[in-house]
N, C-alpha and C. Protein backbone atom coordinates (compact mmCIF):
# COMPACT_ATOMS: atom_id res chain seq x y z
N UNK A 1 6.61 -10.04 -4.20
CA UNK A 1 7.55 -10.23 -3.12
C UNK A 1 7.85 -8.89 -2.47
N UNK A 2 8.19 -8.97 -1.12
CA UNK A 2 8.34 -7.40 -0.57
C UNK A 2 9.65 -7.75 0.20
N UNK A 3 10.27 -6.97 0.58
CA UNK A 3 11.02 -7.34 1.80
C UNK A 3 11.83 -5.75 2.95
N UNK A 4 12.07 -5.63 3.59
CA UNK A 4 12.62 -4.35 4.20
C UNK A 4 13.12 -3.34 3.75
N UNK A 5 13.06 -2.07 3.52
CA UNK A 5 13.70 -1.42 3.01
C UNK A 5 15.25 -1.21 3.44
N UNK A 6 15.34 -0.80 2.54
CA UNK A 6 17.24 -0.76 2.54
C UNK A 6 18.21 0.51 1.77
N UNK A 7 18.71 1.13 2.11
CA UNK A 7 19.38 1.66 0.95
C UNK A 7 20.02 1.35 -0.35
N UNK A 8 20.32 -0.08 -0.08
CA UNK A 8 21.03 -0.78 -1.60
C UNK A 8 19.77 -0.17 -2.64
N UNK A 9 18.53 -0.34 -2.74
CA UNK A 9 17.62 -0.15 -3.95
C UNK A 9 17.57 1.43 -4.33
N UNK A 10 17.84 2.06 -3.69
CA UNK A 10 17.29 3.63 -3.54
C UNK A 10 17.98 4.24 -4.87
N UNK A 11 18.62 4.29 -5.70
CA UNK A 11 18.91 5.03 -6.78
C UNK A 11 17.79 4.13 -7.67
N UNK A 12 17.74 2.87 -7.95
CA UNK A 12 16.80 2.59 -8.94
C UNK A 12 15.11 2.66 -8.62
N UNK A 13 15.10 2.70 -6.89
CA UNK A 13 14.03 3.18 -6.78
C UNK A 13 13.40 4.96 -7.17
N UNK A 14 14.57 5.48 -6.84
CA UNK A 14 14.52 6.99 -6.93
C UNK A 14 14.29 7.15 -8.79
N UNK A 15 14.74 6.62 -9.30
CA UNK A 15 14.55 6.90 -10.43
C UNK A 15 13.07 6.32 -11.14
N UNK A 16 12.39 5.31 -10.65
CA UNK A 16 10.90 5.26 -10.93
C UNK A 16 10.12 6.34 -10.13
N UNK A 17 10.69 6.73 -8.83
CA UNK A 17 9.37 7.44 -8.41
C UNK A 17 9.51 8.83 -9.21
N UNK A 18 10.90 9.17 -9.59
CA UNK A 18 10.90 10.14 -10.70
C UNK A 18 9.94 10.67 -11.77
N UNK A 19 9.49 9.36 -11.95
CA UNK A 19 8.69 9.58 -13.67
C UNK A 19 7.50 10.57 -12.94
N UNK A 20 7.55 11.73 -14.64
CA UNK A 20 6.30 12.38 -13.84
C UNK A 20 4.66 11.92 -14.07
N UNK A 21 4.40 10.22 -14.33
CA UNK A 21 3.19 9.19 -14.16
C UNK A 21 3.18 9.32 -12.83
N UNK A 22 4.18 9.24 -12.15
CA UNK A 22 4.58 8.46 -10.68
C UNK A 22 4.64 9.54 -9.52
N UNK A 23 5.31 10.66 -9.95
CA UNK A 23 6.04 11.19 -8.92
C UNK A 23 4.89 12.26 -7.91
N UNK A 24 3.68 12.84 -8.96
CA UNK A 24 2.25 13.02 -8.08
C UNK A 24 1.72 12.74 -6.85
N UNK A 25 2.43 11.31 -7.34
CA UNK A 25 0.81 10.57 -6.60
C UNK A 25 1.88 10.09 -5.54
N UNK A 26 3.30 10.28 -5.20
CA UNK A 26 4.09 9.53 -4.32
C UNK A 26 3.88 10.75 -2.49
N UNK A 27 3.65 10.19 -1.50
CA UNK A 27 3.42 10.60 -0.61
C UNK A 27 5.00 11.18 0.29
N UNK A 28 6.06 10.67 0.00
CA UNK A 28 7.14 10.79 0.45
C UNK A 28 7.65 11.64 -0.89
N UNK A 29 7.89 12.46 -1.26
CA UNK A 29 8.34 13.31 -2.55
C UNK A 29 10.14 13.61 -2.46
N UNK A 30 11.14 12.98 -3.12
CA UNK A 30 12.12 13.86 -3.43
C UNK A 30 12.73 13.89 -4.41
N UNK A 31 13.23 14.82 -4.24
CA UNK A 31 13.95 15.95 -5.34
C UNK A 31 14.67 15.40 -6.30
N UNK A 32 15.98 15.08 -5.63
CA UNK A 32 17.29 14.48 -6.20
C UNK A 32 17.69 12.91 -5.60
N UNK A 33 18.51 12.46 -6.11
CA UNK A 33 18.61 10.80 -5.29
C UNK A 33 19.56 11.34 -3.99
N UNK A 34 19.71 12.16 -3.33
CA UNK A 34 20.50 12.30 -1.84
C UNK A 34 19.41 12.68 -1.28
N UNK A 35 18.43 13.40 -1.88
CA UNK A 35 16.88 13.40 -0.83
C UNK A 35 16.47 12.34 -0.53
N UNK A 36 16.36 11.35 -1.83
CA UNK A 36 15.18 10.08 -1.69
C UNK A 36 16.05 9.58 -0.27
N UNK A 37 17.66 9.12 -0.67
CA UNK A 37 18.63 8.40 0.20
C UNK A 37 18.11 8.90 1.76
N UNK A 38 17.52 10.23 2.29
CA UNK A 38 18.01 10.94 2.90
C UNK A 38 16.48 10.30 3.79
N UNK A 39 15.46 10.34 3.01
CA UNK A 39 13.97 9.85 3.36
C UNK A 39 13.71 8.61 3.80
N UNK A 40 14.57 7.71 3.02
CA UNK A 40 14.84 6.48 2.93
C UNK A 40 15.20 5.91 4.56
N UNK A 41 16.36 6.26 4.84
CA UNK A 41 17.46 6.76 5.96
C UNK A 41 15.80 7.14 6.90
N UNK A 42 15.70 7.71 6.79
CA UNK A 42 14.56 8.41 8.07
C UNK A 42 13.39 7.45 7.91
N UNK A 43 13.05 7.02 6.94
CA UNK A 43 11.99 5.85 6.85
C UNK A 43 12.19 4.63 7.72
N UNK A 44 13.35 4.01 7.78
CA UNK A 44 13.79 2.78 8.18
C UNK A 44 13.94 3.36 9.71
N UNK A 45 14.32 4.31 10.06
CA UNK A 45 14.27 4.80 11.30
C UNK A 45 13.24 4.81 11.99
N UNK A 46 11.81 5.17 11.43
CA UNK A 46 10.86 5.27 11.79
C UNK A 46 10.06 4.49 12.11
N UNK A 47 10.86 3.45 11.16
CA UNK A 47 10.18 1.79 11.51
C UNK A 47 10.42 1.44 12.56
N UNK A 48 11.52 1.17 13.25
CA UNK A 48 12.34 1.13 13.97
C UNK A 48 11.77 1.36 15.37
N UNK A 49 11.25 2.75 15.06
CA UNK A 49 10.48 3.45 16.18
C UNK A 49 8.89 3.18 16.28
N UNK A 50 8.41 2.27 15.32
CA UNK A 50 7.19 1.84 15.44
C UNK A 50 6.11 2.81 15.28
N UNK A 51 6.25 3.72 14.03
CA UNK A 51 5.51 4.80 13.18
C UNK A 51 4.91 4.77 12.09
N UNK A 52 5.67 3.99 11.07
CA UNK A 52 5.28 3.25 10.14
C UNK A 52 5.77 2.11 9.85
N UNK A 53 5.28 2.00 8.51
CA UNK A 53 5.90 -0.02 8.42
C UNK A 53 6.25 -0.13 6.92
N UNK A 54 7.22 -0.15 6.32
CA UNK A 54 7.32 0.39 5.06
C UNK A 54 8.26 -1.41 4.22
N UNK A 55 7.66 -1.42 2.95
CA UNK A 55 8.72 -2.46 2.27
C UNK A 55 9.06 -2.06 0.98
N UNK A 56 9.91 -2.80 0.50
CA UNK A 56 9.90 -2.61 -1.13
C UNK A 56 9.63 -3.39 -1.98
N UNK A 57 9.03 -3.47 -2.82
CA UNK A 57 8.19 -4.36 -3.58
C UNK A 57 8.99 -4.78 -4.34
N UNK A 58 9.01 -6.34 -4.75
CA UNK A 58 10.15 -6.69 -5.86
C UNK A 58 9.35 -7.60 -6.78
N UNK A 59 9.91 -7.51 -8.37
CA UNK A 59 9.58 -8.38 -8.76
C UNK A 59 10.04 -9.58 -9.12
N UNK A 60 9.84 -11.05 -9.74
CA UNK A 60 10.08 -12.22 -9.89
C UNK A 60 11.35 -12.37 -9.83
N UNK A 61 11.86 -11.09 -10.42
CA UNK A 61 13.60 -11.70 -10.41
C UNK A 61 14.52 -10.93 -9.12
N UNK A 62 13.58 -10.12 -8.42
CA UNK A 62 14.31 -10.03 -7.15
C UNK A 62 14.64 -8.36 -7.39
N UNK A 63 14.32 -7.38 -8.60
CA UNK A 63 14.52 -6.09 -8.90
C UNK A 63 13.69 -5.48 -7.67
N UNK A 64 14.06 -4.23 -7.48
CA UNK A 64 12.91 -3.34 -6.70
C UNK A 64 12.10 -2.93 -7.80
N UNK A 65 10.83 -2.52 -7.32
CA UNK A 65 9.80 -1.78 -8.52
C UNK A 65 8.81 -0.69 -7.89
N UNK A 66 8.80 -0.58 -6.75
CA UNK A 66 8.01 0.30 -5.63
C UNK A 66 7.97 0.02 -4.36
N UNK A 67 7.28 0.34 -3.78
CA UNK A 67 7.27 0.62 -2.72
C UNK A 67 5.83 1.03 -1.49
N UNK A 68 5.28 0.07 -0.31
CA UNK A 68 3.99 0.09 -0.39
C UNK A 68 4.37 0.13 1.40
N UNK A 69 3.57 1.46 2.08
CA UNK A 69 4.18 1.90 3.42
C UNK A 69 2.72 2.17 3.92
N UNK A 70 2.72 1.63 5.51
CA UNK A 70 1.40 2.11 6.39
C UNK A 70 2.27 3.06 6.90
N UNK A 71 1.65 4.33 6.87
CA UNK A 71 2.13 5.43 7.36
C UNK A 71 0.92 5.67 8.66
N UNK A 72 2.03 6.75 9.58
CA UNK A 72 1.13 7.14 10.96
C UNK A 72 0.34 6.34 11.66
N UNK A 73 1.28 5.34 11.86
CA UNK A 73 0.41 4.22 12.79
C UNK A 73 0.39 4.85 14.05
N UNK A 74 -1.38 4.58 14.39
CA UNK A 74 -1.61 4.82 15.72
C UNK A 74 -2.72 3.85 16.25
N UNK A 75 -2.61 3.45 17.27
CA UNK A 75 -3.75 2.83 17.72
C UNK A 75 -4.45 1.45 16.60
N UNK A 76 -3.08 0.72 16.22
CA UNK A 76 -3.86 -0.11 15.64
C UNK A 76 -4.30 0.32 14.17
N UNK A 77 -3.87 1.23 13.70
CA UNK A 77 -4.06 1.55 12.46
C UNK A 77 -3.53 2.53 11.58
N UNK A 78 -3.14 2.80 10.36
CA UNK A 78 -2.61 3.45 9.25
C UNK A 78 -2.82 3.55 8.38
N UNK A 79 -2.31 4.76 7.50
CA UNK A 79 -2.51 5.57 6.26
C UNK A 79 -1.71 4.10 5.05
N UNK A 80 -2.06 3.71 4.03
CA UNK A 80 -1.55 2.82 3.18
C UNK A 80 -1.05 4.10 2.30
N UNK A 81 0.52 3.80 1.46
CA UNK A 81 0.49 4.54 0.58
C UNK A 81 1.78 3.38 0.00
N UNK A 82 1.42 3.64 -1.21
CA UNK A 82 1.50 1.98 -2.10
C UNK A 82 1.99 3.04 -3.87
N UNK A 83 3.46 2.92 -4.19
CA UNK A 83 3.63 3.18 -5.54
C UNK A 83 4.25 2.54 -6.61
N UNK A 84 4.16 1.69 -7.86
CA UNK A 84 4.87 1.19 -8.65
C UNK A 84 5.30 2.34 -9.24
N UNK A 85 6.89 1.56 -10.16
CA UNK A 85 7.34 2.18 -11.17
C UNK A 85 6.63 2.39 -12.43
N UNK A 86 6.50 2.84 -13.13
CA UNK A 86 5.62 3.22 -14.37
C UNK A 86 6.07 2.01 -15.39
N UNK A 87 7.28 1.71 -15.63
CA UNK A 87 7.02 0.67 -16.63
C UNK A 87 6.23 -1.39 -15.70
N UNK A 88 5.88 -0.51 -14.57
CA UNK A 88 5.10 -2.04 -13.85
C UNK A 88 4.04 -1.91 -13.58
N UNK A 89 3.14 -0.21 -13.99
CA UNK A 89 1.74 -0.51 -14.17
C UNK A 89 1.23 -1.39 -14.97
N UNK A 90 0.11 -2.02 -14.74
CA UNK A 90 -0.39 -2.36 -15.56
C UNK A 90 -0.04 -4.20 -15.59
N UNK A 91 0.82 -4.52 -14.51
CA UNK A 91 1.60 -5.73 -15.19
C UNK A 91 1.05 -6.82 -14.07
N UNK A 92 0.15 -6.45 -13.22
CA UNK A 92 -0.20 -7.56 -11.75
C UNK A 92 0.65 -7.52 -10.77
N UNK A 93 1.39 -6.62 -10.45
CA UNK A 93 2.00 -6.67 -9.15
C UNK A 93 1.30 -6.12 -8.19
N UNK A 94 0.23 -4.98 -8.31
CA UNK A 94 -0.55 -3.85 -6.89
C UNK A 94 -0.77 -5.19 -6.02
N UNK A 95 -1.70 -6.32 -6.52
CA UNK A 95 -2.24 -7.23 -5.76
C UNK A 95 -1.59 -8.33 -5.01
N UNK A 96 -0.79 -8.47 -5.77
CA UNK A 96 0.28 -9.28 -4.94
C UNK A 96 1.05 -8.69 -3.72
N UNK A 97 1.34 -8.07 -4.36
CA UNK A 97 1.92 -6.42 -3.12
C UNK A 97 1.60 -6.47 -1.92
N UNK A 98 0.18 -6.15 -2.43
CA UNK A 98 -0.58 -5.68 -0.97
C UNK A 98 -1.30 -6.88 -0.20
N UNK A 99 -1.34 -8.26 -1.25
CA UNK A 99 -2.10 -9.33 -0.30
C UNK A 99 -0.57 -9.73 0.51
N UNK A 100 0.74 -9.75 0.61
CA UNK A 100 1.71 -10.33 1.31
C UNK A 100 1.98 -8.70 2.78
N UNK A 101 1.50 -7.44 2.00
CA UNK A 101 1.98 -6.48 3.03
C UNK A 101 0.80 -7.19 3.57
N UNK A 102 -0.58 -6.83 3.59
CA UNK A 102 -1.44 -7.04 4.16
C UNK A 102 -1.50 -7.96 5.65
N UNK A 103 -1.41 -9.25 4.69
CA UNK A 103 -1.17 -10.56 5.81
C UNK A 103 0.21 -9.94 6.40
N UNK A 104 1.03 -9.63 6.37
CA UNK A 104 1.88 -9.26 7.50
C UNK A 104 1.82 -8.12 8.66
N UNK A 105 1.02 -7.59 7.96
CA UNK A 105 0.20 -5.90 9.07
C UNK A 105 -0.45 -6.56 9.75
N UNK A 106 -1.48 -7.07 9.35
CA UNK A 106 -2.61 -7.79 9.82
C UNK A 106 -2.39 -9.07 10.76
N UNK A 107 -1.45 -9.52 10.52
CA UNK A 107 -1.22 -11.13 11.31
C UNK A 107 -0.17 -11.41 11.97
N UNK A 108 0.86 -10.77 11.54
CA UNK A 108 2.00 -10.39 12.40
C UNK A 108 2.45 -9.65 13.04
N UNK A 109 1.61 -8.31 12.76
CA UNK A 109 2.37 -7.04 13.45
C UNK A 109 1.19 -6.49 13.88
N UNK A 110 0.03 -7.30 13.89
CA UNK A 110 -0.86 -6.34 15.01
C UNK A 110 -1.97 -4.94 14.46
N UNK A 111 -1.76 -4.86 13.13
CA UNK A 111 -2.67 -3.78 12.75
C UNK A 111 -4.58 -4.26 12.50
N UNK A 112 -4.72 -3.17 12.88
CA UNK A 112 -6.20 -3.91 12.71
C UNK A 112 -6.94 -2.94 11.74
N UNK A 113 -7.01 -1.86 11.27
CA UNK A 113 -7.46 -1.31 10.34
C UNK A 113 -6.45 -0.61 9.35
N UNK A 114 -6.61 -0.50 8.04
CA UNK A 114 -5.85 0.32 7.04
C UNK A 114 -6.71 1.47 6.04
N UNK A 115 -6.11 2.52 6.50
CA UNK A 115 -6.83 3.59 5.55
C UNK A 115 -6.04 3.86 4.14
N UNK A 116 -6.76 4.13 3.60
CA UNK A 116 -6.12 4.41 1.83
C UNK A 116 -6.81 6.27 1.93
N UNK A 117 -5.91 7.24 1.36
CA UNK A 117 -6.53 8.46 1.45
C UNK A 117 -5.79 8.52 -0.45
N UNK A 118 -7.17 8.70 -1.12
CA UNK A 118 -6.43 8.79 -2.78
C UNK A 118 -7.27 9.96 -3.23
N UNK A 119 -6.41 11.13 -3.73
CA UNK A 119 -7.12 11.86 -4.26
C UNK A 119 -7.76 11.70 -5.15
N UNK A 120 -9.21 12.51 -5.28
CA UNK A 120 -10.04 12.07 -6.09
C UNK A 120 -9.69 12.58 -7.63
N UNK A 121 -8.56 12.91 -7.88
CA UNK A 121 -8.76 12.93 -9.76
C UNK A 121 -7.76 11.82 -9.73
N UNK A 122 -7.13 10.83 -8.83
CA UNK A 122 -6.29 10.17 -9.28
C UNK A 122 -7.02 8.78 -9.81
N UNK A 123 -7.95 8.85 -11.04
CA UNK A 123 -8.50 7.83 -11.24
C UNK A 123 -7.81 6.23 -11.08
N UNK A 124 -6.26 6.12 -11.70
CA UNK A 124 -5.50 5.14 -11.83
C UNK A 124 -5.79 4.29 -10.07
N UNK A 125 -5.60 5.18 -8.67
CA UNK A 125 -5.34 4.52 -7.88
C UNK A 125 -7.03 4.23 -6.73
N UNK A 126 -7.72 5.06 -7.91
CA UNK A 126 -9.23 4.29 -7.51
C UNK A 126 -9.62 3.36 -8.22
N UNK A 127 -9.54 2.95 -9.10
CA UNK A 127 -9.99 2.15 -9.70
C UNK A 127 -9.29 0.96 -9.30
N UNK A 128 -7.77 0.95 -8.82
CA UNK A 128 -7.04 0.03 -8.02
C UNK A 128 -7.85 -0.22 -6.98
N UNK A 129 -8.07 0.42 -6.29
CA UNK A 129 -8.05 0.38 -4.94
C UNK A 129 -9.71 -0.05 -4.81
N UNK A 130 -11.23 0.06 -5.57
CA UNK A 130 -11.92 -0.53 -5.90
C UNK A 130 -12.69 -1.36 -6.53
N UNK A 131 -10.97 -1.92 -6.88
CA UNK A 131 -11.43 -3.73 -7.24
C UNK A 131 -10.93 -4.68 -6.48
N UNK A 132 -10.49 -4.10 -5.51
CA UNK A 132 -10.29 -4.88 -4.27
C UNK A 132 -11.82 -5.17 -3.27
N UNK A 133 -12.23 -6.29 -3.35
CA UNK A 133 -13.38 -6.67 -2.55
C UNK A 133 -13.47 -6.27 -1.24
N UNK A 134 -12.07 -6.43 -0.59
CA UNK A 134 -12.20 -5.84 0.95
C UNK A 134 -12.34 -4.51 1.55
N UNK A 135 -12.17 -3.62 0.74
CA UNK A 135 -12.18 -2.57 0.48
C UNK A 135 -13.08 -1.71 0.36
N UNK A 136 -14.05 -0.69 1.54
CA UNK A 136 -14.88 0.05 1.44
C UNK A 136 -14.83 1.51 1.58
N UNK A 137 -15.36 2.50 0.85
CA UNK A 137 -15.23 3.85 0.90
C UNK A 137 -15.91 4.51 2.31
N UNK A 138 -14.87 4.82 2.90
CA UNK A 138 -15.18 5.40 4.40
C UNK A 138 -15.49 6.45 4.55
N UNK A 139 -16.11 7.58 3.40
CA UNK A 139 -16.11 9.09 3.95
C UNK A 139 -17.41 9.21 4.91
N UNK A 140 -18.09 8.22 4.52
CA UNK A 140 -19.57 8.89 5.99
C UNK A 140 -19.37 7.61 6.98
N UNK A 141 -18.39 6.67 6.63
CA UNK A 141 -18.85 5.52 7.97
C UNK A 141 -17.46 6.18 9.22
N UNK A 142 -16.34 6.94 8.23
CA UNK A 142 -15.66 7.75 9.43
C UNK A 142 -15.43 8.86 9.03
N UNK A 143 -16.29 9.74 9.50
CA UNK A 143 -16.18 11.11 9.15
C UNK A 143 -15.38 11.76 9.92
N UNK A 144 -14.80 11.58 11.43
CA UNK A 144 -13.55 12.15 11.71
C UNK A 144 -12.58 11.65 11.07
N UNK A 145 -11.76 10.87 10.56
CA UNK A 145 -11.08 10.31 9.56
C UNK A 145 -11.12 11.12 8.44
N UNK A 146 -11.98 11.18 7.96
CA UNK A 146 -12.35 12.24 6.36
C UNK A 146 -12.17 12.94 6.65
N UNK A 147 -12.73 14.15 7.35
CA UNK A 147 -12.85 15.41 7.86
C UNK A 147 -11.33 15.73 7.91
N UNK A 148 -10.59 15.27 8.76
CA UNK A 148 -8.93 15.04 9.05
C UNK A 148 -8.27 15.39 7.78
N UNK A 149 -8.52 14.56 6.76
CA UNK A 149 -7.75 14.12 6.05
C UNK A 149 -7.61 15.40 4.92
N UNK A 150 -9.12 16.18 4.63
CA UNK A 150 -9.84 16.56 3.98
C UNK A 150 -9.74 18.13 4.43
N UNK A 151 -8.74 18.42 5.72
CA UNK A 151 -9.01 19.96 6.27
C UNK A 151 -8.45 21.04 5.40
N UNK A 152 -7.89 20.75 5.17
CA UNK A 152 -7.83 21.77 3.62
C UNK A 152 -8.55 21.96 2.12
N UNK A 153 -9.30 21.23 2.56
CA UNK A 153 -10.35 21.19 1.32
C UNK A 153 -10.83 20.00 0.58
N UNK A 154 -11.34 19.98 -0.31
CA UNK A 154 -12.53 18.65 -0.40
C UNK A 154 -11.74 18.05 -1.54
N UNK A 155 -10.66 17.03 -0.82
CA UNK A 155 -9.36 16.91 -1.99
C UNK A 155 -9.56 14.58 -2.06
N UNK A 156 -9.77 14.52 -1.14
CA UNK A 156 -9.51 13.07 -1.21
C UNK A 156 -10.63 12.16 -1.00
N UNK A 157 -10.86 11.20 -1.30
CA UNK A 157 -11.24 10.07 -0.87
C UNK A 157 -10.99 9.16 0.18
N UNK A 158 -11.88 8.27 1.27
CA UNK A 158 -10.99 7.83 2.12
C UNK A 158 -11.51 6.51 2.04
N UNK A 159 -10.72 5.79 1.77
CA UNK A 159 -11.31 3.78 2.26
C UNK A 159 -10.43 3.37 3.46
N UNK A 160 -11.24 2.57 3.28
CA UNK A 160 -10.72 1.30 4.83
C UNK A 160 -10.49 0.07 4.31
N UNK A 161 -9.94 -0.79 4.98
CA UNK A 161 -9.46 -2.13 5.30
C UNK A 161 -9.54 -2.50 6.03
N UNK A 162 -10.42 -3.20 6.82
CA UNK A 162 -10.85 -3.67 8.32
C UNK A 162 -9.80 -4.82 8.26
N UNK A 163 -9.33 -5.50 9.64
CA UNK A 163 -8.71 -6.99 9.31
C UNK A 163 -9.80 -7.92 9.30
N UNK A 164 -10.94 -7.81 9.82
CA UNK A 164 -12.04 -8.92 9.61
C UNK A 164 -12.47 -9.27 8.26
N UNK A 165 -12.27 -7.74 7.53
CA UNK A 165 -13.13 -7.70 6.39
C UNK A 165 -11.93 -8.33 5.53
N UNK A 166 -10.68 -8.38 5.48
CA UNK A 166 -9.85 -8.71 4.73
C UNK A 166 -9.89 -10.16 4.91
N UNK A 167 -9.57 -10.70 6.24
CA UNK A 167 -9.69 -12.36 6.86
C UNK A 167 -10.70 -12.80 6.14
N UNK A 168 -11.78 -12.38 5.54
CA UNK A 168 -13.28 -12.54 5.05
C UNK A 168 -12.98 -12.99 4.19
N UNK A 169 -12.57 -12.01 3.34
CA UNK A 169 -12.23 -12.17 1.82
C UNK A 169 -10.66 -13.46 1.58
N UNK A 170 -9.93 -13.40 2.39
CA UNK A 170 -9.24 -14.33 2.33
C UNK A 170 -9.55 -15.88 2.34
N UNK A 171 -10.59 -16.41 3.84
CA UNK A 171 -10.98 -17.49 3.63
C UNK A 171 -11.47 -17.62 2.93
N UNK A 172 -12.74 -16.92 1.95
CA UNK A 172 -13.38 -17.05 0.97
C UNK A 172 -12.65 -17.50 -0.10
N UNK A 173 -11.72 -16.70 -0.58
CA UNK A 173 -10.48 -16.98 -1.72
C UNK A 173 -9.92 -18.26 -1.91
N UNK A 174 -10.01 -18.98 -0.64
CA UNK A 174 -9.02 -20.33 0.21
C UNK A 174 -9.90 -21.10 -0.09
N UNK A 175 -11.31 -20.95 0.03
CA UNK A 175 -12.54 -21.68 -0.07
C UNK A 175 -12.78 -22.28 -1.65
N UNK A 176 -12.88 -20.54 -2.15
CA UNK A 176 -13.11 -20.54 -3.47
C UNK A 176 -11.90 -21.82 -4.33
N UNK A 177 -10.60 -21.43 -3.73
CA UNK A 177 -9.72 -22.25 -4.70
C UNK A 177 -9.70 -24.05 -4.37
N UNK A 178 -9.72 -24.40 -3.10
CA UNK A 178 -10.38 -25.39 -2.04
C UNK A 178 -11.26 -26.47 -3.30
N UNK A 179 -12.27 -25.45 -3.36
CA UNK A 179 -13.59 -26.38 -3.98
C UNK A 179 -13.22 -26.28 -5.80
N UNK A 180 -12.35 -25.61 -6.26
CA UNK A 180 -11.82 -25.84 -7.37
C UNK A 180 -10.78 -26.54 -7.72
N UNK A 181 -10.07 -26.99 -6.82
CA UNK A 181 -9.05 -28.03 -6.64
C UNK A 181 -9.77 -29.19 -6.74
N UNK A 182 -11.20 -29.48 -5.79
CA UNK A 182 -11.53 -30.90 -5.51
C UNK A 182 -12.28 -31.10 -6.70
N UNK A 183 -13.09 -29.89 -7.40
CA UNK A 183 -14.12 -30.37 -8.74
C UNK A 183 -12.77 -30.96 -9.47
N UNK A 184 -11.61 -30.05 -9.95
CA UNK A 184 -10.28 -30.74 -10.84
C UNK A 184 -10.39 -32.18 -10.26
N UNK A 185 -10.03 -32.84 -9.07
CA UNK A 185 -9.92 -34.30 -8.65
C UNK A 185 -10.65 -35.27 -9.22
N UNK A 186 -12.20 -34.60 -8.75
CA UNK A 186 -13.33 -35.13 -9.14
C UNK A 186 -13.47 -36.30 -10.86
């Protein structure tokens, strides 16, 4: 489940992106909980202003647990940067996450491509991020993209998310479950 960011979550969010599993790999970095508050505050602003698109991820019982943001939207497209709390690795939320942000970038709000930029020793969020079927490694199919991303040195990885390629994988999924519903009837 995702829904808008808000300040009500921000101390228990601030305190997962804390952990130092977590706090690396988080693209928005702060300090103390009047920074996070302070980012937070400027995040929702930004939305606002149609820059990025940011939610907070909740789980079954309605807790916050992370947090999964297209950053630097331009032209139809953005940077994904997507973090659980450390005690919710591991537990099936990334996918859920990102198939409800997804369909809402994608179908409601007009985005048509999503970049993922993950540094390359962060094994945890490649190995996420390539077991997702829709999902292809973009460093030679957009090398201004890479190049960009990469101008300080040969630090990241870059994938894509086309919306065709995602729509793909979706009807397929719809298909797939479709014809497993009717063999059950059968």
């Amino acid at each position: 489940m995702l829904k808008k960011r808000d300040l009500q979550e921000c101390h228990v969010l601030y305190e997962l992106m804390a952990h130092p599993d977590v706090f690396p790999f988080v693209r928005q970095k702060a300090y103390s909980y009047e920074e996070f508050l302070f980012l937070t505050k400027q995040t929702i602003e930004a939305e606002e202003r149609g820059e990025l698109i940011s939610r907070t991820i909740l789980d079954e019982w309605g807790n916050a647990i992370g947090t999964i943001t297209l950053f630097d939207v331009e032209d139809n497209a953005g940077f994904l940067g997507t973090w659980l709390g450390k005690p919710y690795h591991g537990q099936g939320y990334n996918k859920p996450a990102k198939d409800a942000f997804f369909h809402e970038v994608f179908y409601e709000l007009g985005i048509d491509t999503i970049f993922m930029r993950i540094r390359k020793h962060n094994v945890r969020s490649i190995k996420a991020a390539e077991k997702l079927p829709y999902v292809t490694l973009a460093n030679e199919t957009r090398p201004s993209v890479y190049n960009q991303i990469n101008a300080q040195g040969d630090v990241y990885n870059l994938y894509e998310i086309s919306k065709d390629l995602y729509t793909l994988h979706t009807l397929r999924e719809g298909g797939i479950h479709e014809t497993i519903h009717q063999l059950k009837e059968a």
